[in-house]
PDB file of N, CA and C in Angstrom:
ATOM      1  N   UNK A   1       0.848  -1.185   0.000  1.00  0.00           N
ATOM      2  CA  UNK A   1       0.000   0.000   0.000  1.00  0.00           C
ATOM      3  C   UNK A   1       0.885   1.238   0.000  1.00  0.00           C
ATOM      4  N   UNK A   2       0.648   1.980  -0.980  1.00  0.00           N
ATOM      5  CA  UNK A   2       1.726   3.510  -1.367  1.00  0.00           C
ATOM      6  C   UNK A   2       0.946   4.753  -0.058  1.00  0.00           C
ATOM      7  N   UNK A   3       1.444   5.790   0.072  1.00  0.00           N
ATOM      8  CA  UNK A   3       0.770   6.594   0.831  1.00  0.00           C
ATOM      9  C   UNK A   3       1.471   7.889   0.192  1.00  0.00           C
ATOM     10  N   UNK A   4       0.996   9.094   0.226  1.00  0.00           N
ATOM     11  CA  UNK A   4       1.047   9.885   0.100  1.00  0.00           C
ATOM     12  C   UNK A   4       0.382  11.770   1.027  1.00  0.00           C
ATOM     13  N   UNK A   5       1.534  12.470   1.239  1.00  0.00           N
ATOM     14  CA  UNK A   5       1.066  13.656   2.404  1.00  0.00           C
ATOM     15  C   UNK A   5       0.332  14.572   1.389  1.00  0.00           C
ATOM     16  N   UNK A   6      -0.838  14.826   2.118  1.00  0.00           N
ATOM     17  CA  UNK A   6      -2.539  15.256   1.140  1.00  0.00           C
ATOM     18  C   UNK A   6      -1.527  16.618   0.795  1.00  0.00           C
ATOM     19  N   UNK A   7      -0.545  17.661   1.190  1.00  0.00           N
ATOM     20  CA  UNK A   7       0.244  18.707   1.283  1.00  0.00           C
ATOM     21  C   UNK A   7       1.165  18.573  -0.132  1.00  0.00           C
ATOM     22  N   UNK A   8       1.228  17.376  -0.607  1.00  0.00           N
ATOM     23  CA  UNK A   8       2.261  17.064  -1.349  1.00  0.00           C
ATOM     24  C   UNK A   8       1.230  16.086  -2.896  1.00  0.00           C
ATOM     25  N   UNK A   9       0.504  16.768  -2.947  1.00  0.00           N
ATOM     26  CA  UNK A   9      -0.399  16.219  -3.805  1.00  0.00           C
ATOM     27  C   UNK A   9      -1.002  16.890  -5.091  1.00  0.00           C
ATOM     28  N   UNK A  10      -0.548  17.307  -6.068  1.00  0.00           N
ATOM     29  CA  UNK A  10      -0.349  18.300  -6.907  1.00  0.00           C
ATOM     30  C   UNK A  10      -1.638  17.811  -8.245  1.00  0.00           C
ATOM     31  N   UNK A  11      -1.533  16.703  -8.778  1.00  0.00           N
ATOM     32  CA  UNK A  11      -2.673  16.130  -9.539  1.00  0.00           C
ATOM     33  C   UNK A  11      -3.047  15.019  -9.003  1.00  0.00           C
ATOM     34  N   UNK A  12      -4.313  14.834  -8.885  1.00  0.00           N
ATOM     35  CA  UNK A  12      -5.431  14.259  -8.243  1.00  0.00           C
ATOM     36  C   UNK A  12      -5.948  13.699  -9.799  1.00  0.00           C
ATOM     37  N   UNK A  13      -6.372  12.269 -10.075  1.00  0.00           N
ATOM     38  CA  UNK A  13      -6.725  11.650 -11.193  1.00  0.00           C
ATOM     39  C   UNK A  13      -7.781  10.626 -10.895  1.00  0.00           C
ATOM     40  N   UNK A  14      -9.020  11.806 -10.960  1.00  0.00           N
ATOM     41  CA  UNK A  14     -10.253  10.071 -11.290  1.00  0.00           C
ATOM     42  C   UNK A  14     -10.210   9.250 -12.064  1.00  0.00           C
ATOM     43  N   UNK A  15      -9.817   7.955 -12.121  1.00  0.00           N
ATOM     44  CA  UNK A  15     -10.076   6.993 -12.789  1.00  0.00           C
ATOM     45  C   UNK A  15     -10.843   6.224 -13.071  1.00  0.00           C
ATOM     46  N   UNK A  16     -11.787   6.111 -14.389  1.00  0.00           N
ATOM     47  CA  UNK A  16     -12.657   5.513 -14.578  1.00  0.00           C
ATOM     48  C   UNK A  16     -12.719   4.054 -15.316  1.00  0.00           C
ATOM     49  N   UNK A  17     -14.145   3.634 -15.695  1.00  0.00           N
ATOM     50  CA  UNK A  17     -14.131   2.956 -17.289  1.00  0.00           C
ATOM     51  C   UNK A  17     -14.564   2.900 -18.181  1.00  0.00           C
ATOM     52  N   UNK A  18     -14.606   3.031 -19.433  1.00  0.00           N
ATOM     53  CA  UNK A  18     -15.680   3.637 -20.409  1.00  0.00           C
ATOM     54  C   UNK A  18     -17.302   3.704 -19.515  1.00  0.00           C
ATOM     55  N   UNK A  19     -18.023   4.857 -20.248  1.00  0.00           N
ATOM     56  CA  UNK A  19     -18.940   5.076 -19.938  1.00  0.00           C
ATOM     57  C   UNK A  19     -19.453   5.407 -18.550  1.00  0.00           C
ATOM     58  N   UNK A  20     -18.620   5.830 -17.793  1.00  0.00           N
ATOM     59  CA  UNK A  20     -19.189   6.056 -16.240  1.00  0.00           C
ATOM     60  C   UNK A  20     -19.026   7.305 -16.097  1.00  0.00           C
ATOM     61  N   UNK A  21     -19.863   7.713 -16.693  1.00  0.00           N
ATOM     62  CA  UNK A  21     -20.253   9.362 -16.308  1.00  0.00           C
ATOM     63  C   UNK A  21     -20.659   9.963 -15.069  1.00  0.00           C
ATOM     64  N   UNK A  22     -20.663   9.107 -14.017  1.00  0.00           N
ATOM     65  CA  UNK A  22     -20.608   9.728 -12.999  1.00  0.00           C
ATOM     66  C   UNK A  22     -18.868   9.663 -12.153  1.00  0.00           C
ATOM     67  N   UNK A  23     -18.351   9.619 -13.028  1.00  0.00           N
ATOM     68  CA  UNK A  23     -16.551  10.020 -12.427  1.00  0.00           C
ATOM     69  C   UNK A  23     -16.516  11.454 -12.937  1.00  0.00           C
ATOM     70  N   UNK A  24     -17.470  11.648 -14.277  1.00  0.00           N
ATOM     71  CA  UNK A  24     -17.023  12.757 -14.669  1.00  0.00           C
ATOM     72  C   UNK A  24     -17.884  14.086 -13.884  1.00  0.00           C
ATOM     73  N   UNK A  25     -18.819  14.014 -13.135  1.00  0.00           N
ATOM     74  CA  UNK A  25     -19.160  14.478 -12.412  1.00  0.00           C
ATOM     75  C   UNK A  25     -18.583  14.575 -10.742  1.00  0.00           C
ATOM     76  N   UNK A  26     -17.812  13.292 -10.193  1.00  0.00           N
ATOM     77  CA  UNK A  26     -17.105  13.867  -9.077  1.00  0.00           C
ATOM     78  C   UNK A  26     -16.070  14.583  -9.521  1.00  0.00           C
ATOM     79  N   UNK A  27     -15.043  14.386 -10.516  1.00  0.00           N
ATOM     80  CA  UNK A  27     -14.143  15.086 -11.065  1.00  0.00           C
ATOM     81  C   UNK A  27     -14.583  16.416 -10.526  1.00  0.00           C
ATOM     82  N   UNK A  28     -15.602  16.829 -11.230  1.00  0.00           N
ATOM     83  CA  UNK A  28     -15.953  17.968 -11.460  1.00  0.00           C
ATOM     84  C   UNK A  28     -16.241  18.934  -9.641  1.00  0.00           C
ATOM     85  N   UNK A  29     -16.995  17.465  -9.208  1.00  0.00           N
ATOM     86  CA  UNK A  29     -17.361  18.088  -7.669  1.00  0.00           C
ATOM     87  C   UNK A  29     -15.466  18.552  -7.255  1.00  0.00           C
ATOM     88  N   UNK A  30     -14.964  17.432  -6.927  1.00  0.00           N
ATOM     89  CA  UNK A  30     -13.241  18.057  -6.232  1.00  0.00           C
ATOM     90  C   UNK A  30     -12.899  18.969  -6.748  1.00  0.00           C
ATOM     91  N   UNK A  31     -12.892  19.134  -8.621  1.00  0.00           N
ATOM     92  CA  UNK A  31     -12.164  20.867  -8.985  1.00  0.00           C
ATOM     93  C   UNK A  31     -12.942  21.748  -7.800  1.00  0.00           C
ATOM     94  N   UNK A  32     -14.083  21.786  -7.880  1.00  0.00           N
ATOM     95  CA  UNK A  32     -14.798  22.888  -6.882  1.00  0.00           C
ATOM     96  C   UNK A  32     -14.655  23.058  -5.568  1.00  0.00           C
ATOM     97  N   UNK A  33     -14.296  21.611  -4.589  1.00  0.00           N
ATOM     98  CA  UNK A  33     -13.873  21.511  -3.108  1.00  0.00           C
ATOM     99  C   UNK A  33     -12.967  21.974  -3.024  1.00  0.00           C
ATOM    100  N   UNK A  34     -11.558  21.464  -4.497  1.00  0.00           N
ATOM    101  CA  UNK A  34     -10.082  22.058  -3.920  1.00  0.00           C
ATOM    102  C   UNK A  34      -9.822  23.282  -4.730  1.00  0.00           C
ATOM    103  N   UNK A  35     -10.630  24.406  -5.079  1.00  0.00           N
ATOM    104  CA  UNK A  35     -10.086  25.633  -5.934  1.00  0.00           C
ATOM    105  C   UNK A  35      -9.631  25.912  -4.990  1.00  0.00           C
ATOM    106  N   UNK A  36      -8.594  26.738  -5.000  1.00  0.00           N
ATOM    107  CA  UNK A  36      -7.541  27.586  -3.948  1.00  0.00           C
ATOM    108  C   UNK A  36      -6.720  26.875  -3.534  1.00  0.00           C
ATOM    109  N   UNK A  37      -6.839  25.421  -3.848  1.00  0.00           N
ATOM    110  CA  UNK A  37      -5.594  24.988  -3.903  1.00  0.00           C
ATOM    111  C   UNK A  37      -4.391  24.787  -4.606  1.00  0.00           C
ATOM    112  N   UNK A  38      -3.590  24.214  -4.840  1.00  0.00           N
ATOM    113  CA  UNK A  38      -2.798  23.653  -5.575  1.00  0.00           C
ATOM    114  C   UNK A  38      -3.443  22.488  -6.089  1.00  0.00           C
ATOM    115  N   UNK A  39      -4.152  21.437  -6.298  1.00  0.00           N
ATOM    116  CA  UNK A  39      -4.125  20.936  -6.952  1.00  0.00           C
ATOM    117  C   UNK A  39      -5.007  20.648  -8.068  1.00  0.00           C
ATOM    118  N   UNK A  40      -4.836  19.982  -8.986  1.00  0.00           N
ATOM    119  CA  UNK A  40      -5.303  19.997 -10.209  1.00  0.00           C
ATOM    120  C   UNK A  40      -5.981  18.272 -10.359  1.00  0.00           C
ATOM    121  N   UNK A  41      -7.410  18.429 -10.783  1.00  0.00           N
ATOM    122  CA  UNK A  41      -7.956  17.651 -10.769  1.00  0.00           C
ATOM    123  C   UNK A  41      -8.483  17.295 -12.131  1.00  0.00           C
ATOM    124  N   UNK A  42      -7.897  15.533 -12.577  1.00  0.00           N
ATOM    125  CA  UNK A  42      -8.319  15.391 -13.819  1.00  0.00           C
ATOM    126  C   UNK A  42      -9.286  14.342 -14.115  1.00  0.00           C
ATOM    127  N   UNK A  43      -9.528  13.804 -15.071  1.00  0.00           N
ATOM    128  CA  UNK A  43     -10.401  12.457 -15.414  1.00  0.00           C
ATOM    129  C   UNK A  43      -9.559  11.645 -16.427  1.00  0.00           C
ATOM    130  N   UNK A  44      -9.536  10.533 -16.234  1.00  0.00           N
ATOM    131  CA  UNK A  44      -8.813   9.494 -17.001  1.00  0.00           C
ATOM    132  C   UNK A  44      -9.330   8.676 -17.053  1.00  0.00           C
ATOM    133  N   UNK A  45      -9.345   7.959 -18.432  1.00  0.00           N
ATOM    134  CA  UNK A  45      -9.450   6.306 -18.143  1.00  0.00           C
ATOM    135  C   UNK A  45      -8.819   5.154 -17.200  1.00  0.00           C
ATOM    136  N   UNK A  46      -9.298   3.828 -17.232  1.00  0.00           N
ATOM    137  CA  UNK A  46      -8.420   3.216 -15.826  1.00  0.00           C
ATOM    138  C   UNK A  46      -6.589   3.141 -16.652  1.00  0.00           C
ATOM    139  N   UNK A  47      -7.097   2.460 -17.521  1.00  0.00           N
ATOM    140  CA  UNK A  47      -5.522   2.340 -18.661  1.00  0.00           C
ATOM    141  C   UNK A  47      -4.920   3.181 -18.967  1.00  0.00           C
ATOM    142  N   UNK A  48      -5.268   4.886 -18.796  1.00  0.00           N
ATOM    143  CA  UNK A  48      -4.612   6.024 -19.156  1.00  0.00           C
ATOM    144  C   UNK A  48      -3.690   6.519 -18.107  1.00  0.00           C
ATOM    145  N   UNK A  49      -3.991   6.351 -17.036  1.00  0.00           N
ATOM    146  CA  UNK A  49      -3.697   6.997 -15.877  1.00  0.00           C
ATOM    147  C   UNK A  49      -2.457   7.897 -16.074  1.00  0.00           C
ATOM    148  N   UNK A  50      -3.013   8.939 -15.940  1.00  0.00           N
ATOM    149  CA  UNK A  50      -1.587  10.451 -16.473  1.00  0.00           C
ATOM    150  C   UNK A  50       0.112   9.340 -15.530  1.00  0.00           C
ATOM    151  N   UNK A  51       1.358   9.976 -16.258  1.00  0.00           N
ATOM    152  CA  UNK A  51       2.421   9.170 -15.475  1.00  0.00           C
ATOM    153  C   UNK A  51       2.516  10.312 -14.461  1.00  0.00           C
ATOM    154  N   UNK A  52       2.174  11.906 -14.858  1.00  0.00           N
ATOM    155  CA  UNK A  52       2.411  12.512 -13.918  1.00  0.00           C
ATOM    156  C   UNK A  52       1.495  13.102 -12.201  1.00  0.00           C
ATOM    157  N   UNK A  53       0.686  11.641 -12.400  1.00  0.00           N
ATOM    158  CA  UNK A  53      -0.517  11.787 -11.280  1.00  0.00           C
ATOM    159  C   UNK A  53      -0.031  11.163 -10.057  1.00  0.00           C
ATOM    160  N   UNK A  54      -0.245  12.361  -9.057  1.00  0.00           N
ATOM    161  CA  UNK A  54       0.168  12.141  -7.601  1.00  0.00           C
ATOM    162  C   UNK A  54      -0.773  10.895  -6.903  1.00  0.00           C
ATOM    163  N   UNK A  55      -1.589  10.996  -6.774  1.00  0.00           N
ATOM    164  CA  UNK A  55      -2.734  10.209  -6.025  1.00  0.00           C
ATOM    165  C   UNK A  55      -4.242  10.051  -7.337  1.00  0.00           C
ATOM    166  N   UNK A  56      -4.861   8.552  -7.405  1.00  0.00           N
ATOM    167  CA  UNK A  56      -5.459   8.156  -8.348  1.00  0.00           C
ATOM    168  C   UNK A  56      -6.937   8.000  -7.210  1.00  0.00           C
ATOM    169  N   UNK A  57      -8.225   7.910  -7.571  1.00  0.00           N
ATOM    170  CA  UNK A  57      -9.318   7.868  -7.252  1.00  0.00           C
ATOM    171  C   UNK A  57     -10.033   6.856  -8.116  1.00  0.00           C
ATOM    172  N   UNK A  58     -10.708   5.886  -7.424  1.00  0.00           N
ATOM    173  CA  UNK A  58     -11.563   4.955  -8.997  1.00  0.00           C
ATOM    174  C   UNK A  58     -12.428   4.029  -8.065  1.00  0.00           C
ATOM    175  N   UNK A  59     -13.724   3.810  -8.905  1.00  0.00           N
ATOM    176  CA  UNK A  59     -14.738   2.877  -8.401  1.00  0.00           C
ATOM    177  C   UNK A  59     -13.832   1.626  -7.780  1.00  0.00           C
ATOM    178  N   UNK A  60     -14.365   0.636  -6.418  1.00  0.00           N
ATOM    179  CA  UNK A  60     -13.507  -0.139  -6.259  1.00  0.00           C
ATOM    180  C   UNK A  60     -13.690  -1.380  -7.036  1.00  0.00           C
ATOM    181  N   UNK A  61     -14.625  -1.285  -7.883  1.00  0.00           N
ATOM    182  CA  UNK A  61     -14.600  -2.222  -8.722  1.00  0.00           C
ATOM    183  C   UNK A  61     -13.600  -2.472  -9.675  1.00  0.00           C
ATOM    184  N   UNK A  62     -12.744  -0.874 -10.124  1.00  0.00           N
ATOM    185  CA  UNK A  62     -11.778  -0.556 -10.419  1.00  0.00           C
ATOM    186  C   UNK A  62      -9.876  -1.042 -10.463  1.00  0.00           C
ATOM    187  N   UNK A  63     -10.444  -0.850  -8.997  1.00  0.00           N
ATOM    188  CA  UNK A  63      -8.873  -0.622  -7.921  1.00  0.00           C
ATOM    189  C   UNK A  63      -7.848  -1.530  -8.392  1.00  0.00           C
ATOM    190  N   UNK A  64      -8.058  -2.756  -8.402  1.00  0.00           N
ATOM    191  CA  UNK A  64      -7.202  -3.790  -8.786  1.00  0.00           C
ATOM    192  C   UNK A  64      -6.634  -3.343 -10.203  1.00  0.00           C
ATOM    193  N   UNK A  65      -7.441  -2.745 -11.157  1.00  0.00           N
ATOM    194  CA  UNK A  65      -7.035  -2.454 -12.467  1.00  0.00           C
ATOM    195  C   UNK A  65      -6.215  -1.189 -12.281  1.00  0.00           C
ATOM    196  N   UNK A  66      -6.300  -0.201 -11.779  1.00  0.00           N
ATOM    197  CA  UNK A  66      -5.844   0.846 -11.471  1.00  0.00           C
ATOM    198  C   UNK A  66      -4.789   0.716 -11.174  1.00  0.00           C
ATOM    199  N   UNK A  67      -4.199   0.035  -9.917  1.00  0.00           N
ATOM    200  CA  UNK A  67      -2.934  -0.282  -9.135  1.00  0.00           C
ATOM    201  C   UNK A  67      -1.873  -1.031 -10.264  1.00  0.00           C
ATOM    202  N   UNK A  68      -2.921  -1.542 -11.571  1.00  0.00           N
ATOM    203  CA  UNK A  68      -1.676  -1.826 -12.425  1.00  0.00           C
ATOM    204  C   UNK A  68      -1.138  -0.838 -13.024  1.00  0.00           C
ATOM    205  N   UNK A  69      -1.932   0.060 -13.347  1.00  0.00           N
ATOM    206  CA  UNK A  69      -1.126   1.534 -14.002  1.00  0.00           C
ATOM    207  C   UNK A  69      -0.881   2.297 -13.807  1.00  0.00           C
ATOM    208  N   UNK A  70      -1.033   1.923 -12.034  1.00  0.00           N
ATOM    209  CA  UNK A  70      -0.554   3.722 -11.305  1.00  0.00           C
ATOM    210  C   UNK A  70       0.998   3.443 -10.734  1.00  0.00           C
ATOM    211  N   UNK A  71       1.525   2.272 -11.096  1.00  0.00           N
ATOM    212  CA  UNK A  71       2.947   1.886 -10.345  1.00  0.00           C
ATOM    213  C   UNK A  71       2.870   2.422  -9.000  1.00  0.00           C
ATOM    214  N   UNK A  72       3.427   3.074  -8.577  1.00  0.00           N
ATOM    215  CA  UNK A  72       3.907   3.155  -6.603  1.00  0.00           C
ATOM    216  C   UNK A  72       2.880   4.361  -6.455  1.00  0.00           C
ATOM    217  N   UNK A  73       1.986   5.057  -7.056  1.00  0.00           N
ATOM    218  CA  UNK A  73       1.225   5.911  -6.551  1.00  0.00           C
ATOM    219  C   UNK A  73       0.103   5.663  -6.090  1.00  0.00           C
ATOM    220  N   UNK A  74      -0.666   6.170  -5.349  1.00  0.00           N
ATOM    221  CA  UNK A  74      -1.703   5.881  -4.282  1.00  0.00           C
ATOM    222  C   UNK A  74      -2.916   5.341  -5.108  1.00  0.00           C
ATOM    223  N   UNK A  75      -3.824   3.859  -4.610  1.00  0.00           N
ATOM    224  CA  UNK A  75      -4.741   4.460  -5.439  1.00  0.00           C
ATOM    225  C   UNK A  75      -5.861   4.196  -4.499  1.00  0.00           C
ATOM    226  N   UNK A  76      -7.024   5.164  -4.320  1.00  0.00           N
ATOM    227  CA  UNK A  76      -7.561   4.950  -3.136  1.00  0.00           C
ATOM    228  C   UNK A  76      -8.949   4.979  -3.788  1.00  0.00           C
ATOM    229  N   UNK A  77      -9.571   3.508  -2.865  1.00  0.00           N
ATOM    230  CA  UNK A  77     -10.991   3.021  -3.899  1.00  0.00           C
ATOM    231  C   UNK A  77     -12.113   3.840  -3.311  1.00  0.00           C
ATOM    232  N   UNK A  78     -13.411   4.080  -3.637  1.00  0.00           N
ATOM    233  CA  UNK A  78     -14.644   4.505  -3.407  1.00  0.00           C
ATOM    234  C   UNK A  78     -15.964   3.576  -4.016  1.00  0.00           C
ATOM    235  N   UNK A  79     -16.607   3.470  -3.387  1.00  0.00           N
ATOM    236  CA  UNK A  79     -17.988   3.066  -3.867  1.00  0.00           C
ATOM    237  C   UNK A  79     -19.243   3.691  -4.017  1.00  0.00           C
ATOM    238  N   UNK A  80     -19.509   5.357  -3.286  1.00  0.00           N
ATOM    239  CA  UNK A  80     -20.458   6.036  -4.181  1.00  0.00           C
ATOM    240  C   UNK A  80     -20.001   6.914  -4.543  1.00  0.00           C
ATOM    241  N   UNK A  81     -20.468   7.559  -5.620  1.00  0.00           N
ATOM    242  CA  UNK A  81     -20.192   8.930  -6.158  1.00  0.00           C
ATOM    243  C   UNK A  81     -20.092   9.998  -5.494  1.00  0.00           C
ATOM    244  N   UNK A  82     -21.186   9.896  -4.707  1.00  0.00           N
ATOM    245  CA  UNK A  82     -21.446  11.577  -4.008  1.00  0.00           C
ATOM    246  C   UNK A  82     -21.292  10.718  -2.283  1.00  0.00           C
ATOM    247  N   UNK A  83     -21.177  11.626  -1.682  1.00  0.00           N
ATOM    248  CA  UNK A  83     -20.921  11.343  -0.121  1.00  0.00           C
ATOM    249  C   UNK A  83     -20.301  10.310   0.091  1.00  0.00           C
ATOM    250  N   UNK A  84     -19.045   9.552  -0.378  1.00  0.00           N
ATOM    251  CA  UNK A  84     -18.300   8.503  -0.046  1.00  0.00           C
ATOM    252  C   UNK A  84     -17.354   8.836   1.039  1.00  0.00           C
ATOM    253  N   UNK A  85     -16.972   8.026   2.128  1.00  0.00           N
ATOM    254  CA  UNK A  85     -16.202   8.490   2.916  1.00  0.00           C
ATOM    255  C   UNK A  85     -14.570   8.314   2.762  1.00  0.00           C
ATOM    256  N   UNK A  86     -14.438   7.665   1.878  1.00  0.00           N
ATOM    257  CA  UNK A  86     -13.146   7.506   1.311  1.00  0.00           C
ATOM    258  C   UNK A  86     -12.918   8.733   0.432  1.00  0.00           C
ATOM    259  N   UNK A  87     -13.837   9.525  -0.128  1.00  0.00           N
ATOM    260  CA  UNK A  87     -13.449  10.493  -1.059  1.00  0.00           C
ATOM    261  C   UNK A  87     -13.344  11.648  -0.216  1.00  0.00           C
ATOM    262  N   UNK A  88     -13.832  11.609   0.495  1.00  0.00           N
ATOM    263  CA  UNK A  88     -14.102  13.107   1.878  1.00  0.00           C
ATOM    264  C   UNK A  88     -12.837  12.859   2.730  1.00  0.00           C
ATOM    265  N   UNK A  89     -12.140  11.634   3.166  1.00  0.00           N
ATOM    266  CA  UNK A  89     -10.898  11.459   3.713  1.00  0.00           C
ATOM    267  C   UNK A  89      -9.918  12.054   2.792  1.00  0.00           C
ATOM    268  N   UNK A  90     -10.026  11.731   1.848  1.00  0.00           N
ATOM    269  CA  UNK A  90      -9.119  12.150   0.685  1.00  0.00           C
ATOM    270  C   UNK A  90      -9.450  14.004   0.666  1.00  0.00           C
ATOM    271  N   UNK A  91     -10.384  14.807   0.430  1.00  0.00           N
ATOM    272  CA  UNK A  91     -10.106  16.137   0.206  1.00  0.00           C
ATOM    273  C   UNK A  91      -9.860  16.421   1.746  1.00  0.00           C
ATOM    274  N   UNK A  92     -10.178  15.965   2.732  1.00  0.00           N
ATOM    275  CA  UNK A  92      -9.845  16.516   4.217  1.00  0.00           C
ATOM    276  C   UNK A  92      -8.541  16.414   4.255  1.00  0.00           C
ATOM    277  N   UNK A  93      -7.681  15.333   4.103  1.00  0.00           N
ATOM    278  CA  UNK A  93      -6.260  14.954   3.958  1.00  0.00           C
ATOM    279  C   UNK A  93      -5.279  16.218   3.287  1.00  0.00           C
ATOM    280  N   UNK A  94      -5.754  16.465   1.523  1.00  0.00           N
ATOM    281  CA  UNK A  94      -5.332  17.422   1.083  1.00  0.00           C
ATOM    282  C   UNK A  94      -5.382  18.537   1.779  1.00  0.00           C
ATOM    283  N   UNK A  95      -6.514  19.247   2.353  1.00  0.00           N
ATOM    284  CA  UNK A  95      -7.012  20.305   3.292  1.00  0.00           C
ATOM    285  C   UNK A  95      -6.214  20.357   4.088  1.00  0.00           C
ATOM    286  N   UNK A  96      -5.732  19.179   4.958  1.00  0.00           N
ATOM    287  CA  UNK A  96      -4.968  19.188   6.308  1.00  0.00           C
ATOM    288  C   UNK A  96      -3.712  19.092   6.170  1.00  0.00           C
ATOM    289  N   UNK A  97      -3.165  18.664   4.854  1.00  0.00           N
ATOM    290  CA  UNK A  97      -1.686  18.013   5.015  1.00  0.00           C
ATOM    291  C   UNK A  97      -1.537  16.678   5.762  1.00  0.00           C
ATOM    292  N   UNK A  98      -2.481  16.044   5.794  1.00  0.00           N
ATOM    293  CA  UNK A  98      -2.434  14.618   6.299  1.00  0.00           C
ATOM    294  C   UNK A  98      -1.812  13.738   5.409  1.00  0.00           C
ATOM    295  N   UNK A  99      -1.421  12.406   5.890  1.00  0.00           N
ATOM    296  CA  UNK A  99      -1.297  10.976   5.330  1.00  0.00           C
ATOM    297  C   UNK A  99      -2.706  10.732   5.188  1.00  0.00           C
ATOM    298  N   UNK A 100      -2.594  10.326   3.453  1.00  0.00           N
ATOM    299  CA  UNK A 100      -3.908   9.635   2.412  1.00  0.00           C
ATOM    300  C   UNK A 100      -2.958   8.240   2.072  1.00  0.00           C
ATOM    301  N   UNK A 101      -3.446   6.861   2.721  1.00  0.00           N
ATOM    302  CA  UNK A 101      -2.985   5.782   2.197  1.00  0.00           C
ATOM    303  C   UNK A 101      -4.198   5.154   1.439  1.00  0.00           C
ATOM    304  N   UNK A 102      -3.450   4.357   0.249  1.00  0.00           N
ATOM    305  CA  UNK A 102      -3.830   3.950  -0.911  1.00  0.00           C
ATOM    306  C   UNK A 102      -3.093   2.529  -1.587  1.00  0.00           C
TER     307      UNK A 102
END
């Protein structure tokens, strides 16, 4: 399990899989939680995953696929879209400068 300090987290990468348009809508929710921050929040496929992405986000149906293309970077699973508590650990983390393990 990779970990990463939420302080040290520069691109943030939802990872999806074809057709799940609701990644492209949390995407969209975090740009709006973390404006004023530093970081930059994108959408990817699971197989795309940017090389230059700090910490990865993806359905956990996902995760296993993810962790193959994120090499040593975090990838931390969720199961709903909206109010997941794994995704709210994750922007509180960034917020705080906490440890986000993945």
């Amino acid at each position: 399990m990779a970990s990463i300090e939420g302080n040290d987290v520069r691109k943030l990468v939802i990872a999806c899989d074809a057709g799940m348009g609701s990644s492209v809508l949390l995407a969209n929710q975090l740009k709006k939680r973390l404006r004023g921050s530093d970081v930059v929040v994108v959408h990817s496929p699971v197989d795309s995953i940017p090389g230059d992405a700090d910490l990865v986000l993806t359905h956990s149906k996902l995760a296993d696929r993810a962790r193959g293309f994120a090499g040593q970077r975090p990838v931390v699973p969720f199961d709903l879209f909206v109010g997941d508590p794994a995704v709210e650990g994750v922007v509180t983390a960034i917020i705080a400068g906490t440890t986000i393990e993945g």
